[in-house]
N, C-alpha and C. Protein backbone atom coordinates (compact mmCIF):
# COMPACT_ATOMS: atom_id res chain seq x y z
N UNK A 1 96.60 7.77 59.48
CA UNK A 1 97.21 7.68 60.79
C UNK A 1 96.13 7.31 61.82
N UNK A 2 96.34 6.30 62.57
CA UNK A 2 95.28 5.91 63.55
C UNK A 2 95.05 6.82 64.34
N UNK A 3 93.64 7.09 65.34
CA UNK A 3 93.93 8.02 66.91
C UNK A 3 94.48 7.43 67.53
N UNK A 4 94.89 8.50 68.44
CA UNK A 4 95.55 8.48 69.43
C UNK A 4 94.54 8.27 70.39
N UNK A 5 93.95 7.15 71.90
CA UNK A 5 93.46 7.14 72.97
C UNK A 5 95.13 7.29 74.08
N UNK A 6 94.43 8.06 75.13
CA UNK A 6 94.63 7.90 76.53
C UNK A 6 93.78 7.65 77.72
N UNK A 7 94.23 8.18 78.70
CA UNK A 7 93.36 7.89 79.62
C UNK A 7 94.17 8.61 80.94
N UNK A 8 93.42 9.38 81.54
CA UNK A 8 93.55 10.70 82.73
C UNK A 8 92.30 10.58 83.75
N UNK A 9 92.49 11.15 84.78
CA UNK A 9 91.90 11.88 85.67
C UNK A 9 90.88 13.22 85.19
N UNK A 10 89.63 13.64 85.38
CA UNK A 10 88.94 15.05 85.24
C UNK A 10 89.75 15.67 86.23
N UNK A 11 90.43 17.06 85.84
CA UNK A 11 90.98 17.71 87.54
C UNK A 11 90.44 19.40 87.02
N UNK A 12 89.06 19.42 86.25
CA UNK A 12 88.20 20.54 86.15
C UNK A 12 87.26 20.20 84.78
N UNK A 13 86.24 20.90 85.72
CA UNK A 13 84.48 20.31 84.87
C UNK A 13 83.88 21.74 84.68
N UNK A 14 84.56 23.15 85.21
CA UNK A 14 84.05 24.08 85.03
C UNK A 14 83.13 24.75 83.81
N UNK A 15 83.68 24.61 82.59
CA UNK A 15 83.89 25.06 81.86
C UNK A 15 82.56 24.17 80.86
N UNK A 16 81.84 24.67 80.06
CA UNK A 16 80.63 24.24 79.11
C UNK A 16 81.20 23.44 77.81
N UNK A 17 80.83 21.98 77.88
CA UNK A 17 81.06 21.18 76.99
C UNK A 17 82.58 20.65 77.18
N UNK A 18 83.46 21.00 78.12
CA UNK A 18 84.75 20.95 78.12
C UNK A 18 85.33 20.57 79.37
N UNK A 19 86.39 19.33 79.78
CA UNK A 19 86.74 18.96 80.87
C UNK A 19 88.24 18.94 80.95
N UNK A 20 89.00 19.47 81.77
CA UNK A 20 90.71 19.49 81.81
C UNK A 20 90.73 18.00 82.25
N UNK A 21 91.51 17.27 81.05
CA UNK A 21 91.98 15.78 81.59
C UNK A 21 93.83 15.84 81.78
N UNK A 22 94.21 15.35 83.16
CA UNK A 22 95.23 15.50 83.43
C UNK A 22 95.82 13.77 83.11
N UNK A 23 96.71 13.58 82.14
CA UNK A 23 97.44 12.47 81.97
C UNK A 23 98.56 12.15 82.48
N UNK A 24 98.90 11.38 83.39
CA UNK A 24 100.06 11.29 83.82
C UNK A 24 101.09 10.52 83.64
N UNK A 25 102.34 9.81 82.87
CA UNK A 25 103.35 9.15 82.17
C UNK A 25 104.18 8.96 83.28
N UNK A 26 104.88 7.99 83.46
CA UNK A 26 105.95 6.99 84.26
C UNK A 26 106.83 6.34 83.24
N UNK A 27 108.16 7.18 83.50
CA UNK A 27 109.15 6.34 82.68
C UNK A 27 110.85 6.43 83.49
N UNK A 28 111.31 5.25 82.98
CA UNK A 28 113.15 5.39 83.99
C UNK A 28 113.56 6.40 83.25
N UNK A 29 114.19 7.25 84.69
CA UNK A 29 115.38 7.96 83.81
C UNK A 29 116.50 7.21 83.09
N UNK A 30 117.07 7.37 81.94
CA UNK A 30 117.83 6.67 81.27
C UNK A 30 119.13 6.62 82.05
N UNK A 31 119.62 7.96 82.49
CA UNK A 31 120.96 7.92 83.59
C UNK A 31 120.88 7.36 84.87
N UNK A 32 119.86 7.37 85.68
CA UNK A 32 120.12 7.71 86.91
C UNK A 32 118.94 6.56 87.45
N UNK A 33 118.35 6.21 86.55
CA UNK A 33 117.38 4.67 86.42
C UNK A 33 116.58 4.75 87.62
N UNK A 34 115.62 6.41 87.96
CA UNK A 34 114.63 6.83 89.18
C UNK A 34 113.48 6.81 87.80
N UNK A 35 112.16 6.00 88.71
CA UNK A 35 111.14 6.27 88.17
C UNK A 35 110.75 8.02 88.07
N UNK A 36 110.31 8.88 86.81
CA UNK A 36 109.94 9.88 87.09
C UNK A 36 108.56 9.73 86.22
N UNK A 37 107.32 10.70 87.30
CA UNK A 37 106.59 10.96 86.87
C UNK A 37 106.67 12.52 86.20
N UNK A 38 105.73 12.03 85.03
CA UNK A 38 105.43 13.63 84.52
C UNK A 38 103.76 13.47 84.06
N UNK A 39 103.29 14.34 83.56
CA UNK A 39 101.68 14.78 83.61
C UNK A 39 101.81 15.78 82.44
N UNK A 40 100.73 16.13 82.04
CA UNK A 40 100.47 17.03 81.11
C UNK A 40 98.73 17.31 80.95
N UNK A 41 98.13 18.37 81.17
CA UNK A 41 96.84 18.57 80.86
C UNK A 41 95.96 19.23 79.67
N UNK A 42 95.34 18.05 79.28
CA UNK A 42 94.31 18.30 77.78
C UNK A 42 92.83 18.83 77.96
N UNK A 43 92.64 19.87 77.56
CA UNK A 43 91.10 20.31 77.06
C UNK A 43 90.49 19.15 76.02
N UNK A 44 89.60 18.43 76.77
CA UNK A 44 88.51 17.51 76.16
C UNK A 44 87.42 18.13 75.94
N UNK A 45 86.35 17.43 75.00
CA UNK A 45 85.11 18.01 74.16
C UNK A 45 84.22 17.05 75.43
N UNK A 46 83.17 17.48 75.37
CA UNK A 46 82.25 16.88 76.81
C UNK A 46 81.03 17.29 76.31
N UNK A 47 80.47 16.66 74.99
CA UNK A 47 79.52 17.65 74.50
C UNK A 47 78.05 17.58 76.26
N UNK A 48 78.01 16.55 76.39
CA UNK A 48 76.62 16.25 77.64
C UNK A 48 77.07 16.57 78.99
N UNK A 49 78.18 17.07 79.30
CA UNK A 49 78.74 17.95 80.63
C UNK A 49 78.31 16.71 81.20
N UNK A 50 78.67 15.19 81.20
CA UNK A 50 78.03 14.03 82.01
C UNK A 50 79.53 13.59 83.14
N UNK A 51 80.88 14.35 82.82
CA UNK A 51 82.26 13.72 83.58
C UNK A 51 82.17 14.77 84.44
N UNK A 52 82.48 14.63 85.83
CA UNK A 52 82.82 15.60 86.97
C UNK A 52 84.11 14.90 87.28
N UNK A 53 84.73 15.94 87.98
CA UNK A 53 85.95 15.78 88.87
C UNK A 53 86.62 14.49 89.32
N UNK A 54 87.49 14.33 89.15
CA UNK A 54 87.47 13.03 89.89
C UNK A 54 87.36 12.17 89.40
N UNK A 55 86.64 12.17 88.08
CA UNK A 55 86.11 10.46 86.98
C UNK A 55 87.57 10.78 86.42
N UNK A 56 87.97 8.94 86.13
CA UNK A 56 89.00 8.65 85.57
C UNK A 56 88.40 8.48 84.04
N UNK A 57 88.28 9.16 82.86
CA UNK A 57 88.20 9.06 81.59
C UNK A 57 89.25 8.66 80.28
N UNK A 58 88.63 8.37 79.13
CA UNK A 58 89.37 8.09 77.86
C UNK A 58 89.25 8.77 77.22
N UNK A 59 90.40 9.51 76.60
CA UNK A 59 90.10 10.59 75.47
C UNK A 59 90.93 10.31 74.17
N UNK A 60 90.00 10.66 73.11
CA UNK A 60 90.68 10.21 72.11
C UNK A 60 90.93 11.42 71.26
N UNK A 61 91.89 11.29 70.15
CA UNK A 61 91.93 12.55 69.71
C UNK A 61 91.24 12.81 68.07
N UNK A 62 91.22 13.98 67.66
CA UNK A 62 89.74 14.02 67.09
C UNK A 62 90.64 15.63 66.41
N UNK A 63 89.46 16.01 65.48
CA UNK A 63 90.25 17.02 64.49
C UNK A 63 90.19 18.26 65.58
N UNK A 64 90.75 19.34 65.20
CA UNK A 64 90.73 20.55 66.42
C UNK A 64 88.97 21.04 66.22
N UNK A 65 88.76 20.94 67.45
CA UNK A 65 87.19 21.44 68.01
C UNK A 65 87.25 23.03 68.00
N UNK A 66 88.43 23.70 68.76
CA UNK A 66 88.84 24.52 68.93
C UNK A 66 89.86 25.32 69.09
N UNK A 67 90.35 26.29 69.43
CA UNK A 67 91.78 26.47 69.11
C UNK A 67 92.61 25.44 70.38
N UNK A 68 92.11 24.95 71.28
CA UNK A 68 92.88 24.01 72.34
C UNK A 68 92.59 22.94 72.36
N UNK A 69 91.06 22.96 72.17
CA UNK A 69 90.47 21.10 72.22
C UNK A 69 90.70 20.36 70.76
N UNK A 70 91.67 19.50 71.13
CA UNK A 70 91.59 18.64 69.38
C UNK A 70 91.71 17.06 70.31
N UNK A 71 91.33 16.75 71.61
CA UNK A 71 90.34 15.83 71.91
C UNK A 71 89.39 15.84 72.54
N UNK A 72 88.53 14.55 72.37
CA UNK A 72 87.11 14.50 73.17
C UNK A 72 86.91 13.09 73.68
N UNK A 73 86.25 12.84 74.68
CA UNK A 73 85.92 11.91 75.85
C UNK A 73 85.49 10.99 75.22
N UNK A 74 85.65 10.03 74.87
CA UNK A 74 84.79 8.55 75.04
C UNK A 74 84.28 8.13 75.73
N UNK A 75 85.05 8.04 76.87
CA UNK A 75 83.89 6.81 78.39
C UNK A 75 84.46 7.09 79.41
N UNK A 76 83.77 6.68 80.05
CA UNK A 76 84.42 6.88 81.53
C UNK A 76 84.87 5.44 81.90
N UNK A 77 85.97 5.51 82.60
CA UNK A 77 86.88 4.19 83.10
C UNK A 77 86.26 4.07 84.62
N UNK A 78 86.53 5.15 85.33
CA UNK A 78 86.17 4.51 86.75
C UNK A 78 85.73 6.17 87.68
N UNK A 79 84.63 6.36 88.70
CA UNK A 79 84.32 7.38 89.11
C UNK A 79 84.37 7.05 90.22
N UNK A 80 85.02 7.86 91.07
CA UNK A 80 85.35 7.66 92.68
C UNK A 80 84.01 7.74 93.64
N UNK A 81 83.79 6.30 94.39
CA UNK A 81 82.71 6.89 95.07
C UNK A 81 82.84 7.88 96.33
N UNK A 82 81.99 7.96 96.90
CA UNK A 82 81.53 8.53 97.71
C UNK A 82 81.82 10.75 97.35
N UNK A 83 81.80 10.91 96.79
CA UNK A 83 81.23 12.14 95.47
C UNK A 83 80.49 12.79 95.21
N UNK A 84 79.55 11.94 95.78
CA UNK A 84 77.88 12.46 94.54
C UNK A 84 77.22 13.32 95.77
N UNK A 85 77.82 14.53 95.17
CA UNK A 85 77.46 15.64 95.67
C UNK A 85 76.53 16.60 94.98
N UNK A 86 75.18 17.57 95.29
CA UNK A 86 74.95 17.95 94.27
C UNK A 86 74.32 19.15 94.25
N UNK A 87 74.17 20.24 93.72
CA UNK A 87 74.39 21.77 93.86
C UNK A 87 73.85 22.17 95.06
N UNK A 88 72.29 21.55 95.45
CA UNK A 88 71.38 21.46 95.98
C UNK A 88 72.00 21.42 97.83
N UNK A 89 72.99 20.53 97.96
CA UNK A 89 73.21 19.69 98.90
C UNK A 89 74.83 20.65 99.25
N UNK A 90 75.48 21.26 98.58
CA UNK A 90 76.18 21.97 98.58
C UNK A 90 75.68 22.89 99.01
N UNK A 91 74.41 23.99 98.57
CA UNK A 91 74.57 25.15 98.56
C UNK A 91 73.60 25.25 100.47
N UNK A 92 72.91 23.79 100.59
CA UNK A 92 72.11 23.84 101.60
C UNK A 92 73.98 23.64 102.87
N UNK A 93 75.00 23.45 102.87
CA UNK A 93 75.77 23.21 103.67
C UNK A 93 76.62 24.73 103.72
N UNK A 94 76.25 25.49 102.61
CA UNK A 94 76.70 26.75 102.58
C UNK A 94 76.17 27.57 103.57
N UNK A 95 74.59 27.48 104.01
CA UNK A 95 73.85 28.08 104.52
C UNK A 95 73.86 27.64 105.93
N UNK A 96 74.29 26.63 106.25
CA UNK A 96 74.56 26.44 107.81
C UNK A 96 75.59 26.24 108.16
N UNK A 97 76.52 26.81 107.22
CA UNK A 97 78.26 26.90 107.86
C UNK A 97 77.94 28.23 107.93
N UNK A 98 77.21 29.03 107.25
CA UNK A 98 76.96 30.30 107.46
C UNK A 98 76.98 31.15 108.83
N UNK A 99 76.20 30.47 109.64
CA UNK A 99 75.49 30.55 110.89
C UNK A 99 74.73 31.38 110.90
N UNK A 100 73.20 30.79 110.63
CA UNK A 100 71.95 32.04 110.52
C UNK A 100 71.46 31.93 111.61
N UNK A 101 71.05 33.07 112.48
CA UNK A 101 70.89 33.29 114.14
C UNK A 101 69.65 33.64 114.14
């Protein structure tokens, strides 16, 4: 049986080695002939933690990693700019929303 590829949104990078890819499907209702969207979200394998938030990725599917992940990431399709944010630059905007007197 061939894999299965898709292709989703990252909509969580929390997690070590592992990224929630949210896929989202467009099809007519058969009665009522309204486009409906539906979505569904997969635990991907991320062994290099290299996808953040926001990257549009390919995941293919792969034997079970774990009891949830039975896919993992191939590539990245497209990463939204303006993003590149980084712990450093975060945690320094933490400290002056703070207001240190």
């Amino acid at each position: 049986m061939p894999q299965k590829t898709l292709t989703g949104v990252v909509v969580s990078d929390k997690a070590d080695k592992t990224v929630s890819v949210k896929v989202e499907r467009r099809f007519t209702h058969p009665l009522y002939g309204k486009v409906v969207t539906r979505s569904q979200k997969y635990a991907a394998h991320d062994e290099s933690n290299e996808y953040r938030l926001g990257d549009t990725v390919e995941i293919l599917s792969v034997r079970p990693i774990s009891k949830t992940k039975t896919w993992k990431v191939t590539r990245l399709v497209d990463r939204p700019r303006g993003i590149e944010t980084t712990v450093v630059e975060t945690e320094e905007a933490g400290k002056v929303a703070g207001g240190e007197a």
